[in-house]
N, C-alpha and C. Protein backbone atom coordinates (compact mmCIF):
# COMPACT_ATOMS: atom_id res chain seq x y z
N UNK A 1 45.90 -74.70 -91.62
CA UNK A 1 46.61 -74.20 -92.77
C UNK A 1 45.58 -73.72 -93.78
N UNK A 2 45.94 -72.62 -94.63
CA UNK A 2 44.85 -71.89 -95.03
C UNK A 2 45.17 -73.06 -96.73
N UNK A 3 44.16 -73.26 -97.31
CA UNK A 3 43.98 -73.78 -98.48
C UNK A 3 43.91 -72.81 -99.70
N UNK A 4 43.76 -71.37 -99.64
CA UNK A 4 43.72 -70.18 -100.60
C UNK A 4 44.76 -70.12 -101.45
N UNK A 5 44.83 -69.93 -102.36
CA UNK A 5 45.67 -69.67 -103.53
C UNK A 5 45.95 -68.09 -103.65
N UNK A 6 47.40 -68.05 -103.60
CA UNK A 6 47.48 -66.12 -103.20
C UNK A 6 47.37 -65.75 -105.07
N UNK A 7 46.34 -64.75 -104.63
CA UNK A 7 46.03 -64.06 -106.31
C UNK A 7 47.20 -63.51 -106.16
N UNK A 8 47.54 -62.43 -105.68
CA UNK A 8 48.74 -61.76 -106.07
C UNK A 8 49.52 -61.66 -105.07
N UNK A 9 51.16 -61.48 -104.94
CA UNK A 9 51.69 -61.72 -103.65
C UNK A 9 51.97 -60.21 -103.85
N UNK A 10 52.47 -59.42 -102.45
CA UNK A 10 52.76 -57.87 -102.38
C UNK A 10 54.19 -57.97 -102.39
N UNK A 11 55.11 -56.90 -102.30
CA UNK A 11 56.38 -56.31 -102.08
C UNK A 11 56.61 -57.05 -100.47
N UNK A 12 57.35 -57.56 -100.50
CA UNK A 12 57.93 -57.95 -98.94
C UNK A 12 57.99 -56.81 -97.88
N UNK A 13 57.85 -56.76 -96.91
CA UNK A 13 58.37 -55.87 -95.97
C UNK A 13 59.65 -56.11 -95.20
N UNK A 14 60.85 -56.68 -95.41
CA UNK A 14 61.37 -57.22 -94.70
C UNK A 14 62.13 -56.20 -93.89
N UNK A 15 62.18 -55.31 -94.64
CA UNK A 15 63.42 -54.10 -93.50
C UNK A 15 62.57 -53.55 -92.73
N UNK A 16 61.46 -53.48 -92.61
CA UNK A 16 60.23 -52.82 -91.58
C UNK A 16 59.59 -53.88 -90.75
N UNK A 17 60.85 -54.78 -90.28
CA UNK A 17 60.67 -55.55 -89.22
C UNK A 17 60.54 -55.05 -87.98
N UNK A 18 59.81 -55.40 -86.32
CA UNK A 18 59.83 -54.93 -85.54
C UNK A 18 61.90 -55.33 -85.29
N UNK A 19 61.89 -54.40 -84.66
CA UNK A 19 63.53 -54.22 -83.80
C UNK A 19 63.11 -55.61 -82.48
N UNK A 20 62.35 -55.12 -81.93
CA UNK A 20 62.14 -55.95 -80.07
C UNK A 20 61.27 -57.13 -80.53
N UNK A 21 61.13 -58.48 -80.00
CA UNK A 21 59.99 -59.28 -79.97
C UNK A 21 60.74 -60.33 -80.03
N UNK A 22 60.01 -61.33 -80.71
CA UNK A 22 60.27 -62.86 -81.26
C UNK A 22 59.77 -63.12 -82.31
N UNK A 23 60.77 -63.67 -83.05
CA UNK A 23 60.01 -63.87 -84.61
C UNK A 23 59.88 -65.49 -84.65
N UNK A 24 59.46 -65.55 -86.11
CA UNK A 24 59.31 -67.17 -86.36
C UNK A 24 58.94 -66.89 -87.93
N UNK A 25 59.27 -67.85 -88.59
CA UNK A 25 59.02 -68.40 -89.92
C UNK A 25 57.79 -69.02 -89.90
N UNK A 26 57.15 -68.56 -90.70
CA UNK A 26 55.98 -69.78 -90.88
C UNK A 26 55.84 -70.36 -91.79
N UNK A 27 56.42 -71.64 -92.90
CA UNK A 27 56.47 -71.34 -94.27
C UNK A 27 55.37 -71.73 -94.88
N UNK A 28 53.66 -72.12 -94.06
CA UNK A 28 52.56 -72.60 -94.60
C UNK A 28 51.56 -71.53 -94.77
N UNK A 29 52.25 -70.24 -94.45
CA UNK A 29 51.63 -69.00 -94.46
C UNK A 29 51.58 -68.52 -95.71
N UNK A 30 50.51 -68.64 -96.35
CA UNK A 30 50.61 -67.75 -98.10
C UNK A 30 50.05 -66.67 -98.23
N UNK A 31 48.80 -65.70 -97.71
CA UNK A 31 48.23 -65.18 -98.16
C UNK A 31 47.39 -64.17 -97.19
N UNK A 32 47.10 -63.37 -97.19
CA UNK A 32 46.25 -62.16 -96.28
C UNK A 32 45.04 -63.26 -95.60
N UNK A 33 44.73 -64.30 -95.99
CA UNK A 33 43.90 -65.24 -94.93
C UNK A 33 44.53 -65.57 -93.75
N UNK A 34 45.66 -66.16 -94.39
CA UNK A 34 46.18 -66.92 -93.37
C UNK A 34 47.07 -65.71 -92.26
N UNK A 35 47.31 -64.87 -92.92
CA UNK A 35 47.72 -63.27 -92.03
C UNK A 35 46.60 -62.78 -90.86
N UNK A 36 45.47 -62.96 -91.15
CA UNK A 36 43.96 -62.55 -90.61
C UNK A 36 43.95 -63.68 -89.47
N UNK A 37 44.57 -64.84 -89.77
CA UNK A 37 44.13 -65.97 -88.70
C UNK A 37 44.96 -66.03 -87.56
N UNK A 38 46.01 -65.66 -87.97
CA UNK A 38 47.43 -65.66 -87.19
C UNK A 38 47.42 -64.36 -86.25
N UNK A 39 46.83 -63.23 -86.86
CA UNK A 39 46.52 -62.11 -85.55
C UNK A 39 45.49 -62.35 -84.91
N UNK A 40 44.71 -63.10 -85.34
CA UNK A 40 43.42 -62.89 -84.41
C UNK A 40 43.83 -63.81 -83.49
N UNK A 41 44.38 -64.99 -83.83
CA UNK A 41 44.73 -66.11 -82.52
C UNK A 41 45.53 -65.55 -81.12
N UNK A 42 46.71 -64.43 -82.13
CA UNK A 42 48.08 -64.24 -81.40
C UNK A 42 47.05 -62.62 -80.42
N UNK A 43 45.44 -62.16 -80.87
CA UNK A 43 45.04 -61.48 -80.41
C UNK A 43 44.33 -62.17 -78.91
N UNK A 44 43.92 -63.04 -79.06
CA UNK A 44 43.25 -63.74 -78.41
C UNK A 44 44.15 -63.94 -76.93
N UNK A 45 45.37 -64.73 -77.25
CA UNK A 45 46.23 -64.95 -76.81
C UNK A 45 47.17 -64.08 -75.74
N UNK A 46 47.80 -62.89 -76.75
CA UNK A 46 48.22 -62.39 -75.68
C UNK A 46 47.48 -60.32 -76.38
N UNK A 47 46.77 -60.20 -76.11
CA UNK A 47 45.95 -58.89 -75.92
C UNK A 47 46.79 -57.98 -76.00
N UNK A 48 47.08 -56.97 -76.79
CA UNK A 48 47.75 -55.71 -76.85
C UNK A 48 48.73 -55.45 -77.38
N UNK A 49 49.17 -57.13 -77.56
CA UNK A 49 50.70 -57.07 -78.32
C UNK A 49 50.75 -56.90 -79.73
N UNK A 50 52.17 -56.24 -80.07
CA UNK A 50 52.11 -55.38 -81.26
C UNK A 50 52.60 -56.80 -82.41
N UNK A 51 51.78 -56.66 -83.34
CA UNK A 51 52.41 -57.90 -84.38
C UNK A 51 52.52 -57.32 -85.91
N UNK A 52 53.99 -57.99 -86.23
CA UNK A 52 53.91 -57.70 -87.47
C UNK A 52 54.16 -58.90 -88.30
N UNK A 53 53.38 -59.30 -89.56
CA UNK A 53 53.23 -60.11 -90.09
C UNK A 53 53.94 -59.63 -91.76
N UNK A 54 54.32 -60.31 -92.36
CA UNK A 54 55.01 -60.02 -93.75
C UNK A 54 54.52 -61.61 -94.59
N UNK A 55 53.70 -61.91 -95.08
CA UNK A 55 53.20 -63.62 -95.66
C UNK A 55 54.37 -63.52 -96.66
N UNK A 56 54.74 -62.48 -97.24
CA UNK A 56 55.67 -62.95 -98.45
C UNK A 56 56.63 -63.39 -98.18
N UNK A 57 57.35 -62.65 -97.08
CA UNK A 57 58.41 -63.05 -96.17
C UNK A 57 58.25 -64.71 -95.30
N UNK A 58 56.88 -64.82 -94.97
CA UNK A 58 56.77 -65.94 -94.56
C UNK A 58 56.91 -65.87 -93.09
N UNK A 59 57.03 -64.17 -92.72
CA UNK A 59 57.84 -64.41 -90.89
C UNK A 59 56.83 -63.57 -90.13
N UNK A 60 56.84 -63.87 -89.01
CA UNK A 60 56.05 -63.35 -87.71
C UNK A 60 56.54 -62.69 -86.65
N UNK A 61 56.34 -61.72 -86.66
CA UNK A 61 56.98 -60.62 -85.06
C UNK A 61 56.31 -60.39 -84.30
N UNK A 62 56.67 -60.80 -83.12
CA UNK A 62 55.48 -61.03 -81.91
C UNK A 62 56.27 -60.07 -80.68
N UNK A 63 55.77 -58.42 -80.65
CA UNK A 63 56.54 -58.18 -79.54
C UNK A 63 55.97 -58.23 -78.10
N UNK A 64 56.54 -59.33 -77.73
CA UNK A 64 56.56 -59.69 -76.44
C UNK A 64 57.86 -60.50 -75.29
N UNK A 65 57.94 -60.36 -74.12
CA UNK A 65 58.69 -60.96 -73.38
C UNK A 65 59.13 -62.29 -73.80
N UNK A 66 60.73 -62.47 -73.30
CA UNK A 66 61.22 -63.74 -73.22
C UNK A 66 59.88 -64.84 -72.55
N UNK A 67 59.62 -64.40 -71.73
CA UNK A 67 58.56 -65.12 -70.70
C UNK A 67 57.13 -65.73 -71.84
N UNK A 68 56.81 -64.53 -72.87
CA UNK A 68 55.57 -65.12 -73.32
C UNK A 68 55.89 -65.29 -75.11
N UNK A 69 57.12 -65.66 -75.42
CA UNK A 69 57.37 -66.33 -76.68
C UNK A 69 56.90 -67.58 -76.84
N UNK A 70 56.54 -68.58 -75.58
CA UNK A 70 55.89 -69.68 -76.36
C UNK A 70 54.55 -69.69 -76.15
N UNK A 71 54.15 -68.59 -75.44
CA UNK A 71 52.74 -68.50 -76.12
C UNK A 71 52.40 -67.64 -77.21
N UNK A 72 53.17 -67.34 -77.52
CA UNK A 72 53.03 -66.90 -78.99
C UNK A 72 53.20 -67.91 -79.97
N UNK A 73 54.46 -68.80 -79.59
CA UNK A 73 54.04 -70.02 -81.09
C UNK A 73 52.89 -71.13 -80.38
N UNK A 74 52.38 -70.51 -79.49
CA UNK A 74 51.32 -72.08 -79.46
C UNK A 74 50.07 -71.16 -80.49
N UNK A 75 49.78 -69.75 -79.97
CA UNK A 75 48.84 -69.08 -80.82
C UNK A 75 49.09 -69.47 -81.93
N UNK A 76 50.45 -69.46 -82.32
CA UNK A 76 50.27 -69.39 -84.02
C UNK A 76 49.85 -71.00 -84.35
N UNK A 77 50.46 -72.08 -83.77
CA UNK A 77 49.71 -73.47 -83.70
C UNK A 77 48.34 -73.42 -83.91
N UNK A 78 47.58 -73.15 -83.02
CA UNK A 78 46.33 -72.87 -82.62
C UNK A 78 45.69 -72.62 -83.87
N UNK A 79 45.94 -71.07 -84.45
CA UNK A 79 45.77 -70.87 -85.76
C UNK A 79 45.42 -71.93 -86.63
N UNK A 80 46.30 -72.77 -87.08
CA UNK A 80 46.68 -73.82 -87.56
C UNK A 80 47.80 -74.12 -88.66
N UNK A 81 49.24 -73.34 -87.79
CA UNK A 81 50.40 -73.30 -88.74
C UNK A 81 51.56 -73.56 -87.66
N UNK A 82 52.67 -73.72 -88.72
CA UNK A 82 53.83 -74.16 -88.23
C UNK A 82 55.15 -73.19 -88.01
N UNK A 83 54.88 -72.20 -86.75
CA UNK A 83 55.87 -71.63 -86.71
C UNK A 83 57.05 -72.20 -85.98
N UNK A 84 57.93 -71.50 -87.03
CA UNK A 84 60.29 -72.16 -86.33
C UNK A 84 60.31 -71.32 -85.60
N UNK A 85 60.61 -70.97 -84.59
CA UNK A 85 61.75 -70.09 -83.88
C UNK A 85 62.78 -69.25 -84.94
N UNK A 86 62.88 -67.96 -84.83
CA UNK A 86 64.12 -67.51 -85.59
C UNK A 86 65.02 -66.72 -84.78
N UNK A 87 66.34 -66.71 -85.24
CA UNK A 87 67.03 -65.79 -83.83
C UNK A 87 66.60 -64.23 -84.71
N UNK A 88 67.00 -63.95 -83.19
CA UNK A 88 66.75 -62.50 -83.64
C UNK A 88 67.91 -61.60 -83.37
């Protein structure tokens, strides 16, 4: 979990969500650090996949297969945060 204090938070993105993937809430996510940690893991992890991150929103879009949604929340674990499942 990132310890940073967000200087300023941005405009949400929430309607420029991916359409396809798996999302998740993360609500220990504050700030463009903890945004930076969460792709590089979910890069590591599964290679090529398209991610969209929103910290203000608090949510994570991971487009990938039914098959590799829980390796996407172990990446984000890994990281060191707590992503929910959200329906989509």
């Amino acid at each position: 979990m990132c310890r940073c204090q967000p200087v300023q938070q941005q405009q949400s993105n929430a309607q420029g969500a991916m359409a396809d993937g798996v999302s998740f809430r993360v609500p220990d996510m504050s700030c463009g650090h903890c945004e930076k940690a969460i792709r590089s893991s979910l890069g590591d992890r599964l290679p090529g996949a398209s991610v969209d991150i929103d910290f203000v929103a608090k949510r994570v879009t991971v487009a990938v297969g039914d098959n590799e949604s829980a390796t996407a929340e172990d990446a984000i674990r890994e990281a060191g945060y707590s992503p929910e499942p959200m329906a989509t």
